[in-house]
Protein backbone atom coordinates (compact mmCIF):
# COMPACT_ATOMS: atom_id res chain seq x y z
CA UNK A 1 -19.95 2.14 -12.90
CA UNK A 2 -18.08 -0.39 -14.98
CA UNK A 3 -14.85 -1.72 -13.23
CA UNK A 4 -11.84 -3.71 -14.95
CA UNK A 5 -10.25 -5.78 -11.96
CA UNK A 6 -6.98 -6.84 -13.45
CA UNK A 7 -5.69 -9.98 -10.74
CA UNK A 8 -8.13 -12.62 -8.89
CA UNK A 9 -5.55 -13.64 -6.19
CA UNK A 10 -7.13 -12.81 -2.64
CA UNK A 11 -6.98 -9.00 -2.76
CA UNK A 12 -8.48 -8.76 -6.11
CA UNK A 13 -11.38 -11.03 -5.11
CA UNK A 14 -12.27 -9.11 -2.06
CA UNK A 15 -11.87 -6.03 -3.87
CA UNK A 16 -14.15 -7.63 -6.04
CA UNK A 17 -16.54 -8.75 -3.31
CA UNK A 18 -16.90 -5.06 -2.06
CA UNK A 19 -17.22 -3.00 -5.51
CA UNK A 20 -19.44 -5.29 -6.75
CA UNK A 21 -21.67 -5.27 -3.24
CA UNK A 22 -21.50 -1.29 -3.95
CA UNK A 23 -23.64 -1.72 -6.83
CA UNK A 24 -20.68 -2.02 -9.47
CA UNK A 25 -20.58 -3.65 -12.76
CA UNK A 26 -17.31 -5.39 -12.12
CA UNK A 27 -15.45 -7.87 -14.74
CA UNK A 28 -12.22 -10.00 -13.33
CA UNK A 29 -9.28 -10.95 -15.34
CA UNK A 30 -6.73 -13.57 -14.81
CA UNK A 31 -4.30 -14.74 -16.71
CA UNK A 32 -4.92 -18.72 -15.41
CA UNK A 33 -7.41 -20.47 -16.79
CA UNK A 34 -7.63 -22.60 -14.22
CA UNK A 35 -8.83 -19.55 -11.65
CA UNK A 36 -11.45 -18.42 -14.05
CA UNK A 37 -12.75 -21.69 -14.39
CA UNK A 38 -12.72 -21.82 -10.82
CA UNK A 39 -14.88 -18.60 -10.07
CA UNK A 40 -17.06 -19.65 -12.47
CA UNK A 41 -18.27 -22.38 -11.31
CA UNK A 42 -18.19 -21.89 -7.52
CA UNK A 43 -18.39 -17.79 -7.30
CA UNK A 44 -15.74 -18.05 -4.57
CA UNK A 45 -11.61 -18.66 -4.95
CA UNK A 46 -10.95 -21.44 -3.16
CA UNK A 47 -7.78 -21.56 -2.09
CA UNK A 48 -7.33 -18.04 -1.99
CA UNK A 49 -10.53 -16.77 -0.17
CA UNK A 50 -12.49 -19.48 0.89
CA UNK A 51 -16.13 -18.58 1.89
CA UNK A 52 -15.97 -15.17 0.26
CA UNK A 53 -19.07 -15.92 -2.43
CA UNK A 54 -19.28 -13.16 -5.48
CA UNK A 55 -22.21 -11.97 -6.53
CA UNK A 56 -23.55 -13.38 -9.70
CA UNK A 57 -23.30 -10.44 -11.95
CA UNK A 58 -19.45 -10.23 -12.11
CA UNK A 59 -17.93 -11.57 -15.07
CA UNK A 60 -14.68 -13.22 -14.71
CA UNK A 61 -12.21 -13.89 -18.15
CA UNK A 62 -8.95 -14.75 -18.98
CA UNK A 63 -9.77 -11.79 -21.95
CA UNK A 64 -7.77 -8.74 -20.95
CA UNK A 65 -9.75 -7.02 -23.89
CA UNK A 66 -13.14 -8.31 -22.26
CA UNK A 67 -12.15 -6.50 -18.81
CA UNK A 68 -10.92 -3.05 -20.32
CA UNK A 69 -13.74 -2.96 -22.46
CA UNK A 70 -16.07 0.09 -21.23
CA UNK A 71 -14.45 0.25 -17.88
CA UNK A 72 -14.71 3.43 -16.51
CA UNK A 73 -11.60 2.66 -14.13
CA UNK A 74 -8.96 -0.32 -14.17
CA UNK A 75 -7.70 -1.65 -10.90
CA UNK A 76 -4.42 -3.31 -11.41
CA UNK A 77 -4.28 -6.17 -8.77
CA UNK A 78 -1.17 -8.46 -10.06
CA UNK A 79 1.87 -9.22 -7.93
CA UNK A 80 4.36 -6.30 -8.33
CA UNK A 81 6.44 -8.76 -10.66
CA UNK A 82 3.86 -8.61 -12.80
CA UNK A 83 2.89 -4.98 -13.21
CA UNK A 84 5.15 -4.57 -16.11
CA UNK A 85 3.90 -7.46 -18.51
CA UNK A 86 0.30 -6.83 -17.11
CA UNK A 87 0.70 -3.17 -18.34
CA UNK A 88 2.03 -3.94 -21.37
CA UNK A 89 -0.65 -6.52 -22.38
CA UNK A 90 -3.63 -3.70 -21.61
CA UNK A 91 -1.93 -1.34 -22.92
CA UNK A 92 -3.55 -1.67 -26.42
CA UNK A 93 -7.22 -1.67 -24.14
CA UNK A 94 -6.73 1.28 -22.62
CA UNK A 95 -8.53 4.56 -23.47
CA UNK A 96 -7.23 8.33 -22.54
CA UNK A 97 -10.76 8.44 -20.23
CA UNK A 98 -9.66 5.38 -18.17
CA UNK A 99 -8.42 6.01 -14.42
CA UNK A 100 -6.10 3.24 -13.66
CA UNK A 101 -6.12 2.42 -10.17
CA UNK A 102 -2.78 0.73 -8.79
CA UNK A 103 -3.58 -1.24 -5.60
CA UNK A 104 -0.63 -3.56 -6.13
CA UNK A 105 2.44 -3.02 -3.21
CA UNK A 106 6.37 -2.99 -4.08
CA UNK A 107 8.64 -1.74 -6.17
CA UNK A 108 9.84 -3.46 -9.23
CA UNK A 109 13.00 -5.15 -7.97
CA UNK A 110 14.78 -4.68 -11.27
CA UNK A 111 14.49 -1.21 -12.13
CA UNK A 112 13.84 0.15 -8.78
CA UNK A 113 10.58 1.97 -10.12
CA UNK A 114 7.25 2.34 -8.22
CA UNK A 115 4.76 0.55 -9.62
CA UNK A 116 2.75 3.60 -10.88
CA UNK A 117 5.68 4.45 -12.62
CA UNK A 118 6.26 1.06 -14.48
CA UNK A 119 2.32 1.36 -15.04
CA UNK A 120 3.16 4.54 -16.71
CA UNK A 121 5.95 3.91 -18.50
């Protein structure tokens, strides 16, 4: 199945690790350059999960287009601050057969909304 993981901080990189190890066709997105560069080249985050390698077929982009494409379901990843503007930027990527999965934690401190329903929004 084709997976959209939408944040490569720590959780979405072992998320990563295990859907992918599951037999998944996985593609990560972050919004840093920087990150993506990073995975890239080493198949690991660094800083954030040291020693935690990725298999080889995961894509990683900084294309939110690239990791909606064809995904069967979207795992939203980002910090809760981040839901919002993360939503917004898929939005236009998103199809009516996509499951969104929200693994993020919080609330959004602004509006007082769970983050499903600032996803849904």
């Amino acid at each position: 199945m084709k997976i959209g993981i939408l944040g490569a901080g720590s959780w979405g990189i072992a998320l990563t690790a295990l859907l992918s190890g599951n037999g998944h066709d996985v593609t990560v997105w972050s919004i840093d350059k920087d990150e993506i560069a990073m995975l890239n080249e080493y198949r690991e985050h660094k800083t954030k999960l040291p020693g935690v390698v990725i298999d080889d077929t995961v894509k990683f982009t900084t294309s939110v287009e690239e990791a909606c494409l064809d995904a069967k379901i979207l795992v939203m990843v980002v910090p809760s601050p981040f839901i919002r503007s993360t939503a917004k930027t898929i939005a236009p990527y998103v199809k009516d057969e996509q499951i969104i999965v929200n693994v993020s934690k919080g609330i959004e401190e602004d509006s007082l909304m769970t983050l499903t329903e600032v996803i849904s929004s």
